[in-house]
Each structure stands twice: as C-alpha cells, then as structure tokens.
PDB file of N, CA and C in Angstrom:
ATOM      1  N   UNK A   1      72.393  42.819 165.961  1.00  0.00           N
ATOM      2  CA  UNK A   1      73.651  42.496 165.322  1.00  0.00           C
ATOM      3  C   UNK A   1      74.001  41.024 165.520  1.00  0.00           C
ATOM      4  N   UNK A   2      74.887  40.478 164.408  1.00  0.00           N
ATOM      5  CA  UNK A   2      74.980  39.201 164.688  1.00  0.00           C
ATOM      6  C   UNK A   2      76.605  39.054 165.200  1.00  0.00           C
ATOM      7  N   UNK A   3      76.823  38.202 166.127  1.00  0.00           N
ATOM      8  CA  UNK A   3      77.658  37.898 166.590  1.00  0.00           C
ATOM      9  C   UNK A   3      79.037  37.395 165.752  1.00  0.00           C
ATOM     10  N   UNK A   4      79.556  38.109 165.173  1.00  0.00           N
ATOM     11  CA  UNK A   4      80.939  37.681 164.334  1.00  0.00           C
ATOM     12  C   UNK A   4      82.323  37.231 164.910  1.00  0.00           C
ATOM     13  N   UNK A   5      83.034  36.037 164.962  1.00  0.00           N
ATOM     14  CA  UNK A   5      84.010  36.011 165.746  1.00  0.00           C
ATOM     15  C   UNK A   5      85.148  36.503 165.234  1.00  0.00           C
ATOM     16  N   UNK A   6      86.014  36.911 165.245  1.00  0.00           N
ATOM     17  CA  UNK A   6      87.868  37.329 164.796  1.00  0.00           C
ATOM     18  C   UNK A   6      87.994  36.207 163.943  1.00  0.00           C
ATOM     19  N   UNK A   7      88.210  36.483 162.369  1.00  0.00           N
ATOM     20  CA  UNK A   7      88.541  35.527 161.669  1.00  0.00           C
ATOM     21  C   UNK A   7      89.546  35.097 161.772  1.00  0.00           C
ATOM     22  N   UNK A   8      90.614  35.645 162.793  1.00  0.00           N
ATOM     23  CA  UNK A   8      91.885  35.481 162.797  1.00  0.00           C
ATOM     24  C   UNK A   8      92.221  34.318 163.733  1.00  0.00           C
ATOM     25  N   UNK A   9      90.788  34.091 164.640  1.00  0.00           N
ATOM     26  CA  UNK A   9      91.122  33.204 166.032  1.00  0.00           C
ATOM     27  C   UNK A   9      90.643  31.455 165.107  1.00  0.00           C
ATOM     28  N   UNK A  10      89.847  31.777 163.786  1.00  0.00           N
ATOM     29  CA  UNK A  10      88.983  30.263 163.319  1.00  0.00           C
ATOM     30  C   UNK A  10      90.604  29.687 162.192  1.00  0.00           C
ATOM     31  N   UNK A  11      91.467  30.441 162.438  1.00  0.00           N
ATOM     32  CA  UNK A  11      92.524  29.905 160.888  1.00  0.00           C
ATOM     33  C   UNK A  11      94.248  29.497 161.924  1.00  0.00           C
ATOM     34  N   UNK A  12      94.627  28.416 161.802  1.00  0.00           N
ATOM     35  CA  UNK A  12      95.694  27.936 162.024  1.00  0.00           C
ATOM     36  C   UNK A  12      96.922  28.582 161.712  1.00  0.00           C
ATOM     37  N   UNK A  13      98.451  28.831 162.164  1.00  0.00           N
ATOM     38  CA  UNK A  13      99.737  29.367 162.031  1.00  0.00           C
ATOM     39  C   UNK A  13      99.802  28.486 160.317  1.00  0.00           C
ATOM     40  N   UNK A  14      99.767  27.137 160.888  1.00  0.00           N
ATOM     41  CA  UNK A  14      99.993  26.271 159.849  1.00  0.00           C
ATOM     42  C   UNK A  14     100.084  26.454 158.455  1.00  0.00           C
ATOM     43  N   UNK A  15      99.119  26.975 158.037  1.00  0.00           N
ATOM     44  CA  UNK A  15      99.270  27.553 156.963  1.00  0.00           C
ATOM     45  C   UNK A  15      99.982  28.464 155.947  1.00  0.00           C
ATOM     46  N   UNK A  16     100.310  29.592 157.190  1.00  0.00           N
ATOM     47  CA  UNK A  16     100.958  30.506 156.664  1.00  0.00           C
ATOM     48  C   UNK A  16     102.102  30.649 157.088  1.00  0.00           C
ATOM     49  N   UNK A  17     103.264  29.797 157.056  1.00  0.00           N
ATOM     50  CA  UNK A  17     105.015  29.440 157.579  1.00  0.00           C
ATOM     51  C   UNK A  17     105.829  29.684 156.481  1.00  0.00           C
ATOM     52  N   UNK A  18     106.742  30.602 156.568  1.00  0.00           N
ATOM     53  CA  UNK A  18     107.726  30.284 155.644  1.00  0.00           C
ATOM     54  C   UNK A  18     109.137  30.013 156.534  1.00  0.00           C
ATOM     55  N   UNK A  19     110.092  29.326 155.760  1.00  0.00           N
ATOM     56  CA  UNK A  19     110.988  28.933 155.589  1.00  0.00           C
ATOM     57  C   UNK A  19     111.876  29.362 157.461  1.00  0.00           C
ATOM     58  N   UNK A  20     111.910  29.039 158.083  1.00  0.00           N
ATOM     59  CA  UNK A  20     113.018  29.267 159.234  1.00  0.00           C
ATOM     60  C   UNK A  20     114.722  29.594 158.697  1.00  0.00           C
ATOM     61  N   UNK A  21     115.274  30.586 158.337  1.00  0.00           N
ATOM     62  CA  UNK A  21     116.549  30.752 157.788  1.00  0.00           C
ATOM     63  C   UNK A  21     116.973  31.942 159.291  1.00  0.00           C
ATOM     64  N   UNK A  22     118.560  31.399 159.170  1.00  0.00           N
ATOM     65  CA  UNK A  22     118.879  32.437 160.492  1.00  0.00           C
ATOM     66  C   UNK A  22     119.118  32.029 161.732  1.00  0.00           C
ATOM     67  N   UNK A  23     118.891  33.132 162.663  1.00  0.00           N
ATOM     68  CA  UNK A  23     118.787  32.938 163.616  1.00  0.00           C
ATOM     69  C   UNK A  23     117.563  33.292 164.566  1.00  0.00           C
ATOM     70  N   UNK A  24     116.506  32.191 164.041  1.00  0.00           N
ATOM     71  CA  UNK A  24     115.464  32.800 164.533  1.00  0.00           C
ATOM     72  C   UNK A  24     115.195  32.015 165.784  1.00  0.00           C
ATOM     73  N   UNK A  25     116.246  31.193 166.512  1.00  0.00           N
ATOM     74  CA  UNK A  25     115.987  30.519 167.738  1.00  0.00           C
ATOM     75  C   UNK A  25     115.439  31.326 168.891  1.00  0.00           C
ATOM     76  N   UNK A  26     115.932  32.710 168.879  1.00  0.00           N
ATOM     77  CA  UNK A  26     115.709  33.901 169.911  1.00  0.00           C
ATOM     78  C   UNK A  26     114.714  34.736 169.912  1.00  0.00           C
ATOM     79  N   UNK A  27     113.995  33.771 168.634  1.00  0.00           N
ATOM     80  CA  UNK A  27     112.026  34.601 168.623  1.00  0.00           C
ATOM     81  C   UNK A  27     111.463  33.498 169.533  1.00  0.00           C
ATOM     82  N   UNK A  28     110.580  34.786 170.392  1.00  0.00           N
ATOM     83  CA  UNK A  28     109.637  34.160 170.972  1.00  0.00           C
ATOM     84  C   UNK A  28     109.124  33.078 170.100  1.00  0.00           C
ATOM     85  N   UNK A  29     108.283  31.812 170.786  1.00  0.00           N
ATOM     86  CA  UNK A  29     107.586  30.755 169.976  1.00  0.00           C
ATOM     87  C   UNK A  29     105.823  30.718 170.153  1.00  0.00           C
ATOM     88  N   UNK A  30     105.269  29.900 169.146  1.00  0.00           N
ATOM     89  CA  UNK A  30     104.313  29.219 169.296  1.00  0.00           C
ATOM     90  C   UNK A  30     104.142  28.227 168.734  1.00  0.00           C
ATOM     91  N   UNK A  31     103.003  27.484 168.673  1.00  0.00           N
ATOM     92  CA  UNK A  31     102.805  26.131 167.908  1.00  0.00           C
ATOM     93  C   UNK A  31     101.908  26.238 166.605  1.00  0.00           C
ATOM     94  N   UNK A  32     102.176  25.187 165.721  1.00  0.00           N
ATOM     95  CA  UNK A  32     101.198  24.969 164.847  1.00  0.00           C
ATOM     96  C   UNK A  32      99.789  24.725 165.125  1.00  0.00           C
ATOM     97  N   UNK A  33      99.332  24.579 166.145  1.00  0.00           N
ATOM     98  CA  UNK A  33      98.023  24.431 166.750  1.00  0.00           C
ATOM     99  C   UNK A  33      97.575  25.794 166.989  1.00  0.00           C
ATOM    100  N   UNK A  34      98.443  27.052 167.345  1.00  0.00           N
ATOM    101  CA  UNK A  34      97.578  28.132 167.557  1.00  0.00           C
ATOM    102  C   UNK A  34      97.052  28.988 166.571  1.00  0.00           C
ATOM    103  N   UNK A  35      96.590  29.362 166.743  1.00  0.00           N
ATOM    104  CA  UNK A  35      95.733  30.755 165.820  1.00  0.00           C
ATOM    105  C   UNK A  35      96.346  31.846 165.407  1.00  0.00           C
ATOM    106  N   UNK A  36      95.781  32.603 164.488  1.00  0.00           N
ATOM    107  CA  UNK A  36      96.901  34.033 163.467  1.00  0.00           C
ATOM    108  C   UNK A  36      96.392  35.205 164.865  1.00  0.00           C
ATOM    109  N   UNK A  37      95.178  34.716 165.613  1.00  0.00           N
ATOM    110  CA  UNK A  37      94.892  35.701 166.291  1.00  0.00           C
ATOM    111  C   UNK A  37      95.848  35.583 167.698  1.00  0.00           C
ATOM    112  N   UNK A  38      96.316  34.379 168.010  1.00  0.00           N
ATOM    113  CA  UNK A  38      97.116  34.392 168.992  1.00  0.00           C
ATOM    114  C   UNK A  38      98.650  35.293 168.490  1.00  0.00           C
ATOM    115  N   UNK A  39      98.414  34.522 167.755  1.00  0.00           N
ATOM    116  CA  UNK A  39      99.885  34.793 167.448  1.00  0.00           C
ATOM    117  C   UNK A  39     100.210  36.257 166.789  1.00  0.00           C
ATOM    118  N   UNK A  40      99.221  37.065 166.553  1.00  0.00           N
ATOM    119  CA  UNK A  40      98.833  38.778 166.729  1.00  0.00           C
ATOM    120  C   UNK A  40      99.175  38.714 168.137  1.00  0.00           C
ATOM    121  N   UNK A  41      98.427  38.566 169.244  1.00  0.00           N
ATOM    122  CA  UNK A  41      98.754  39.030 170.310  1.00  0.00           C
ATOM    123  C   UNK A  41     100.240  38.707 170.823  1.00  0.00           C
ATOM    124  N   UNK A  42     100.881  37.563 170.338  1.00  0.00           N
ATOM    125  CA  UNK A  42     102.276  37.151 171.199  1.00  0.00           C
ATOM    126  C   UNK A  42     103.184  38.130 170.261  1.00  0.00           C
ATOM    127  N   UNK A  43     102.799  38.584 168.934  1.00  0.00           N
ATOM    128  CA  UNK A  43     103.910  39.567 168.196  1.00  0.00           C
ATOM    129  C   UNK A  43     103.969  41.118 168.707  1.00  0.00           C
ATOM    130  N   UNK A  44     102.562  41.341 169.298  1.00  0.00           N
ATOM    131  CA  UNK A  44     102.423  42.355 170.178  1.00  0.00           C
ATOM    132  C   UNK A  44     102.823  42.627 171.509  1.00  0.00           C
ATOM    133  N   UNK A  45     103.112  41.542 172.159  1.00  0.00           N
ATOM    134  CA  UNK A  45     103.204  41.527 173.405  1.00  0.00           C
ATOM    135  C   UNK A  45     104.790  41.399 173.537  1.00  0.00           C
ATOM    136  N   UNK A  46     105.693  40.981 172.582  1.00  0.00           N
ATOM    137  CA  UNK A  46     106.981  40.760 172.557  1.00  0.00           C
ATOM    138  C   UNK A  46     107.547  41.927 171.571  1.00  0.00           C
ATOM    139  N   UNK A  47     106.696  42.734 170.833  1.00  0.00           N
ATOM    140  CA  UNK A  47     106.980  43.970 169.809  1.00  0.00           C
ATOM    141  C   UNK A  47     108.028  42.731 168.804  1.00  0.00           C
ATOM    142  N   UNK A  48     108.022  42.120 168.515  1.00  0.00           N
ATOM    143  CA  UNK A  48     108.231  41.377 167.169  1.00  0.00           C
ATOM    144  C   UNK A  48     107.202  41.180 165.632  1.00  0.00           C
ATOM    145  N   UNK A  49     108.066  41.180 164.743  1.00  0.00           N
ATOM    146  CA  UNK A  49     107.386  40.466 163.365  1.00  0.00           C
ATOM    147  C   UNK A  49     107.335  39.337 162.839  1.00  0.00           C
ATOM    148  N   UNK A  50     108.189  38.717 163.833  1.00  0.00           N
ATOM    149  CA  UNK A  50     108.246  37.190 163.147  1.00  0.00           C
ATOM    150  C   UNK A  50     108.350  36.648 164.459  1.00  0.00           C
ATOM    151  N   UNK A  51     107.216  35.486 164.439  1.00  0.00           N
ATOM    152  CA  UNK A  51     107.640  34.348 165.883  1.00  0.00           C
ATOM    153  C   UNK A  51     107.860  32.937 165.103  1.00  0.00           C
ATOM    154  N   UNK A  52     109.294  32.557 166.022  1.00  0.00           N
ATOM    155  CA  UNK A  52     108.860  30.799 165.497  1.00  0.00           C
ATOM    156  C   UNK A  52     108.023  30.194 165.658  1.00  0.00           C
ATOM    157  N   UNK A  53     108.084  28.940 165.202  1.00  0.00           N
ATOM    158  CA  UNK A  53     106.460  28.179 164.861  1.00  0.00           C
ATOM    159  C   UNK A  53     106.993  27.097 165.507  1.00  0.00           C
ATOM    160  N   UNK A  54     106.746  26.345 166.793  1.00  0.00           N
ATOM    161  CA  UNK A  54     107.250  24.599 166.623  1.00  0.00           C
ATOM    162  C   UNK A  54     106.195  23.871 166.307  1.00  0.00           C
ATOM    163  N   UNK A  55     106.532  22.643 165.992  1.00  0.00           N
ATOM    164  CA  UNK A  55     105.363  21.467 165.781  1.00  0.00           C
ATOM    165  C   UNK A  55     104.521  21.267 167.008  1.00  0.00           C
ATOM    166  N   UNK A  56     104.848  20.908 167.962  1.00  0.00           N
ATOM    167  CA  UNK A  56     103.822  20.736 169.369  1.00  0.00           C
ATOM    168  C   UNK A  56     104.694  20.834 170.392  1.00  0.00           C
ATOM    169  N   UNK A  57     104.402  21.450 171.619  1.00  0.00           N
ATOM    170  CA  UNK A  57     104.527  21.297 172.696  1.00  0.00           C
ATOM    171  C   UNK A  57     105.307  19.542 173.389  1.00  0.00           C
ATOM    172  N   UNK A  58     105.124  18.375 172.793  1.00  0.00           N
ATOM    173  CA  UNK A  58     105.985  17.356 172.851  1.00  0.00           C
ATOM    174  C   UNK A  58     107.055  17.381 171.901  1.00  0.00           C
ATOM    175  N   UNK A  59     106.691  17.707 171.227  1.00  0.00           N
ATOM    176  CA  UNK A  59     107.658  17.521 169.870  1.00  0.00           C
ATOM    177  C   UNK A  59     108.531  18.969 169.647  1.00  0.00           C
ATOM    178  N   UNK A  60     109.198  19.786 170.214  1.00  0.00           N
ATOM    179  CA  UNK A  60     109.191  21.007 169.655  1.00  0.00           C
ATOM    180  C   UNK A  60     110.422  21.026 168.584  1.00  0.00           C
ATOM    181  N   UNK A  61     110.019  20.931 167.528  1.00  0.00           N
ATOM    182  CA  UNK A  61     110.664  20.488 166.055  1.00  0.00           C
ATOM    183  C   UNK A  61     110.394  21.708 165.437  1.00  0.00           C
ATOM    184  N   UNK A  62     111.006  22.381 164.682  1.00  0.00           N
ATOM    185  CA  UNK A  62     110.748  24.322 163.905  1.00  0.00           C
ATOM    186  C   UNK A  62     109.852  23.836 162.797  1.00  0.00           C
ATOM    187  N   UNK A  63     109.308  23.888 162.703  1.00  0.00           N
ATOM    188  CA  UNK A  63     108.219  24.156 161.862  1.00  0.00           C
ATOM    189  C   UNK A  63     108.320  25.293 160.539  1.00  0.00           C
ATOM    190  N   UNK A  64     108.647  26.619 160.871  1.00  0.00           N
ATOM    191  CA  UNK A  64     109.165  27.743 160.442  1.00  0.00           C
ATOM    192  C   UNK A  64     108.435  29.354 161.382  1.00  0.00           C
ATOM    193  N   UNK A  65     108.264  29.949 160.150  1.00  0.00           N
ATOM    194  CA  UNK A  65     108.276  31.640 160.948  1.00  0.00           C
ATOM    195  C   UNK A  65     107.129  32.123 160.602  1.00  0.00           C
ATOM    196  N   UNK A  66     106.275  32.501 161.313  1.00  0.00           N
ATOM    197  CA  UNK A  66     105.113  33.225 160.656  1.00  0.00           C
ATOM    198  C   UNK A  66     105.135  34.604 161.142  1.00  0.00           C
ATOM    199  N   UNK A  67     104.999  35.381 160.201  1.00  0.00           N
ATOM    200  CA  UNK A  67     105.616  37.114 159.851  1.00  0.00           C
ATOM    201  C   UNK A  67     104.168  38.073 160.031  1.00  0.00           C
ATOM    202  N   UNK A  68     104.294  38.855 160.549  1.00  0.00           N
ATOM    203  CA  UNK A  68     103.162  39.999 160.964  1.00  0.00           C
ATOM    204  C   UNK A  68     102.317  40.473 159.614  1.00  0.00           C
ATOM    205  N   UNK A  69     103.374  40.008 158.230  1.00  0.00           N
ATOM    206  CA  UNK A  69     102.800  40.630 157.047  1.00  0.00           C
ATOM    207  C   UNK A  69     101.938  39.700 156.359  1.00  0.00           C
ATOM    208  N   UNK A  70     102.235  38.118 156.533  1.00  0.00           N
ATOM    209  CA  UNK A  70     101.490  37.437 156.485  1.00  0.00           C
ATOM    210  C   UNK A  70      99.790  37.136 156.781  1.00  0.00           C
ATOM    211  N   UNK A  71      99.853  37.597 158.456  1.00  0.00           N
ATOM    212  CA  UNK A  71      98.759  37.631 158.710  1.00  0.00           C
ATOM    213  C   UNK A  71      98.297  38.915 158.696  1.00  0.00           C
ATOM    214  N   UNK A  72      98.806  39.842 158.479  1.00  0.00           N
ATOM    215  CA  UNK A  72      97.628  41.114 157.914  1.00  0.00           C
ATOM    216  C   UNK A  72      97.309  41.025 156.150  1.00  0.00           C
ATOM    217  N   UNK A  73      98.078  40.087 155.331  1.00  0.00           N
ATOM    218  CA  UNK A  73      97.546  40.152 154.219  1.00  0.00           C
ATOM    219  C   UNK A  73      96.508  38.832 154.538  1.00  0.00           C
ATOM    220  N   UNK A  74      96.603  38.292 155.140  1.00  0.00           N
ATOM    221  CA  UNK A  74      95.476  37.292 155.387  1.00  0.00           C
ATOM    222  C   UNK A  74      94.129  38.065 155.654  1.00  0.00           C
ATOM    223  N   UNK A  75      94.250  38.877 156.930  1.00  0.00           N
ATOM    224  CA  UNK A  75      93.370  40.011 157.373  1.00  0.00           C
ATOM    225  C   UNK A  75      92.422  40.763 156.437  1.00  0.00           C
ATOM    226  N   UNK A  76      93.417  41.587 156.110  1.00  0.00           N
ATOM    227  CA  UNK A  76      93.095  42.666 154.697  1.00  0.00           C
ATOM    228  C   UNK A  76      92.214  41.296 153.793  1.00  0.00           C
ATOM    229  N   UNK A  77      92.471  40.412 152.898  1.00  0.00           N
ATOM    230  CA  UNK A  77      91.877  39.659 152.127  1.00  0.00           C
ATOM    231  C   UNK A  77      90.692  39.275 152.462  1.00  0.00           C
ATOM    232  N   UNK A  78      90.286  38.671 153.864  1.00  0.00           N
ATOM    233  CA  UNK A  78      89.303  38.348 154.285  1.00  0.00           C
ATOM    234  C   UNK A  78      88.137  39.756 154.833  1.00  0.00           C
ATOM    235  N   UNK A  79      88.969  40.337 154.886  1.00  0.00           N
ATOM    236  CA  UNK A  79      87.902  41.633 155.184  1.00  0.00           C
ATOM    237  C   UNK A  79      87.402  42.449 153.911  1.00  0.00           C
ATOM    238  N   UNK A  80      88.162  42.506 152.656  1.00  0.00           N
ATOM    239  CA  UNK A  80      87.802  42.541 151.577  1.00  0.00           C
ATOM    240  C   UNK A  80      86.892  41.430 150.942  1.00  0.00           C
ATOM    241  N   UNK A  81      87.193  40.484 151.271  1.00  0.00           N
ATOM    242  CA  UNK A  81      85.877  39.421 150.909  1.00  0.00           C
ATOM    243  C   UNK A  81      84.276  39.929 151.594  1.00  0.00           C
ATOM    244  N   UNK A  82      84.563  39.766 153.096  1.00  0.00           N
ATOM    245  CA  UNK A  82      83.437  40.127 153.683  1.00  0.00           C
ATOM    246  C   UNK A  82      82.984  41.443 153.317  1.00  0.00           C
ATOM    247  N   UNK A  83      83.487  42.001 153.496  1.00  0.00           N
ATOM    248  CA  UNK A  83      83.245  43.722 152.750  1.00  0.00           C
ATOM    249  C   UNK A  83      82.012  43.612 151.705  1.00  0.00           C
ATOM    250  N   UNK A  84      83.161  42.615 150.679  1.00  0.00           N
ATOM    251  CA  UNK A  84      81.738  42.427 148.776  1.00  0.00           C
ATOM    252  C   UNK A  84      80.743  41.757 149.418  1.00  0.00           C
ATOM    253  N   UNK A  85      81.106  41.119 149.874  1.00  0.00           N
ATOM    254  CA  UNK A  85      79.864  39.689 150.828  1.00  0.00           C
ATOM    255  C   UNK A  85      78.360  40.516 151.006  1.00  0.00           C
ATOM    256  N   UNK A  86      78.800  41.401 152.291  1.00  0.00           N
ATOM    257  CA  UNK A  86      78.066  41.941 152.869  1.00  0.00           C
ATOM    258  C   UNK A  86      77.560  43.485 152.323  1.00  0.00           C
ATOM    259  N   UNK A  87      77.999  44.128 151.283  1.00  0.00           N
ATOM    260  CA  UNK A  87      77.641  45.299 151.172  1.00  0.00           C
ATOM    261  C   UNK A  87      75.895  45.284 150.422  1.00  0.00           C
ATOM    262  N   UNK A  88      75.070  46.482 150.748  1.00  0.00           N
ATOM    263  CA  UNK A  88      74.031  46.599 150.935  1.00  0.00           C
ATOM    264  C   UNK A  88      73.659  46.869 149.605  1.00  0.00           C
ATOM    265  N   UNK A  89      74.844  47.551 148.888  1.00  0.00           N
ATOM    266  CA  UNK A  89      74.059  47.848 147.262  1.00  0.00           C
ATOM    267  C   UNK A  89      74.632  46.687 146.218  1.00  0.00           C
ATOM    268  N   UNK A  90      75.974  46.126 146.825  1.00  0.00           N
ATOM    269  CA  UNK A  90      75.627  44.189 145.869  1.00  0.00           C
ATOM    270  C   UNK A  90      74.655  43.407 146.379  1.00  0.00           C
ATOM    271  N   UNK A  91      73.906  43.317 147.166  1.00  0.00           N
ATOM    272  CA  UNK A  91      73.044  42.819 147.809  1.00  0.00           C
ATOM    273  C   UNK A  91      71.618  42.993 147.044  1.00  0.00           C
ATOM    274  N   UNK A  92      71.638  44.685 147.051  1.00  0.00           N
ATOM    275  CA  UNK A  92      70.221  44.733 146.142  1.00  0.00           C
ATOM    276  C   UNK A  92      70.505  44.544 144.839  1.00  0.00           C
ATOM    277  N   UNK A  93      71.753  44.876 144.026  1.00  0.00           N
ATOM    278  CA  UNK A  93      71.565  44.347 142.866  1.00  0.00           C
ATOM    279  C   UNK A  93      71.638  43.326 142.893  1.00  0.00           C
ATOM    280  N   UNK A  94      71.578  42.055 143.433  1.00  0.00           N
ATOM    281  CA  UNK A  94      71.658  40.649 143.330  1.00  0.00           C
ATOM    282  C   UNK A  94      70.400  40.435 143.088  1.00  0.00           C
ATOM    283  N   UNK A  95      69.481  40.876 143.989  1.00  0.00           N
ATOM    284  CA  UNK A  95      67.954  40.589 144.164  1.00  0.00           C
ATOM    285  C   UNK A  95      67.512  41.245 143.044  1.00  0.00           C
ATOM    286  N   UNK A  96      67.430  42.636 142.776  1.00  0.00           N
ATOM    287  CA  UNK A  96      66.711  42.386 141.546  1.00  0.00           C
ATOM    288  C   UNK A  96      67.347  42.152 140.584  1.00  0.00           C
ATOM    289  N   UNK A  97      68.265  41.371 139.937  1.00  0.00           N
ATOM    290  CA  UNK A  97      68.572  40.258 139.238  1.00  0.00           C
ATOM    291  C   UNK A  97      67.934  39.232 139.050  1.00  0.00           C
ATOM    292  N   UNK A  98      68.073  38.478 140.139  1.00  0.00           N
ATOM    293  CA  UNK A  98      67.271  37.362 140.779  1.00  0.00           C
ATOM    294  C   UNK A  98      65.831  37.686 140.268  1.00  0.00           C
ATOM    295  N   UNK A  99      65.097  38.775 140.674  1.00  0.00           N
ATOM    296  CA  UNK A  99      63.620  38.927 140.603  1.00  0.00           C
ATOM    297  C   UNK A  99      63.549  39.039 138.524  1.00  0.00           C
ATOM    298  N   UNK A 100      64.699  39.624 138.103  1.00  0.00           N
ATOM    299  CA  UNK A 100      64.207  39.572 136.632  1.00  0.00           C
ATOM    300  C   UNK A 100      64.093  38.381 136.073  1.00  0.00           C
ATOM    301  N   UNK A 101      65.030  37.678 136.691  1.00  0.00           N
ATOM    302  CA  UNK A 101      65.339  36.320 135.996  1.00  0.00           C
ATOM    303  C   UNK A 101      64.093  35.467 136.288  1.00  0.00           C
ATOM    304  N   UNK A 102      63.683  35.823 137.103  1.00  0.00           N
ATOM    305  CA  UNK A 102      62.038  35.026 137.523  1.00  0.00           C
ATOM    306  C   UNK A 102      60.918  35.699 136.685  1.00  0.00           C
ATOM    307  N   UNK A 103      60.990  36.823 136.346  1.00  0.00           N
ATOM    308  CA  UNK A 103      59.729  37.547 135.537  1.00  0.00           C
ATOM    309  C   UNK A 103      59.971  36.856 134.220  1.00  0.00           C
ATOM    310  N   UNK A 104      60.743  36.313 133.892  1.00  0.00           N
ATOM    311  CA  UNK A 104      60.833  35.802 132.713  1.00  0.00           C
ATOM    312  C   UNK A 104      60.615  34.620 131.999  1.00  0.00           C
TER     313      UNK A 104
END
C-alpha cells in the first residue's frame, strides 16, 4: 500500500473563511497558517462548528470563521475526486482506450 497523507493536513484554513459576523470572539481560535485537519481536531476537541481564524500568532487580527461544513464539503469533494482517480474499472477503460487508439 502506498502511503497517503490526510488531505486535510496538505490544505490551509485560508482558504476556506467566511465573513466573522457576531459574536464570534468566544470561539475557540486558530491561525491562517494551520490546516482543515487541525482545525477538525480543535472543532472536536471544543464540540464547536465554527472556530475563529486570526492572522498570526503576532498579529492576532480576525481573519474570519471557518465552519465544520466547509471542511467536510472540502472532504467529501476531494474524496470523490480520488474515488474517479483511483477506481479500478475507469482505470481499465482508460487503457484499453489508450491501446485502441494505438492499433490504429
């Protein structure tokens, strides 16, 4: 087997922030530097759906909120990619595709 890492630990908060409205000063935080996979574990570990986001650890400026639904539609998408990627019967029809297009 090949060694696959958590796609969730290689992709930045950064990306996926919306808007800070409220009172979301009293969510636990993290930074724009961490990962969707961290930040799975800190929504777990605090039973929250939304943690604030700051800019850095010097700077802690709100950034905004990144939401539990966010990163499972991130999840879900990428595992549906890999899914088509990797399945064994798009795979063989690729090849013999490939092999007709060469007989020809």
């Amino acid at each position: 087997d090949v060694y696959q890492p958590d796609i969730l630990q290689s992709v930045s908060v950064a990306g996926f922030l919306k808007k800070a409205e409220g009172p979301h000063f009293r969510l636990p935080h993290i930074y724009t530097s961490d990962d969707l996979g961290f930040a799975a574990e800190m929504m777990g570990k605090y039973n929250t759906a939304e943690l604030l986001v700051l800019e850095n650890r010097d700077k802690p400026v709100v950034s905004g909120v990144i939401t539990s639904e966010a990163i499972l539609k991130y999840y879900s998408t990428q595992k549906i990619k890999d899914h088509d990627y990797q399945s064994p019967g798009k795979t063989r029809r690729i090849m013999v595709r490939g092999r007709n297009l060469f007989k020809h």
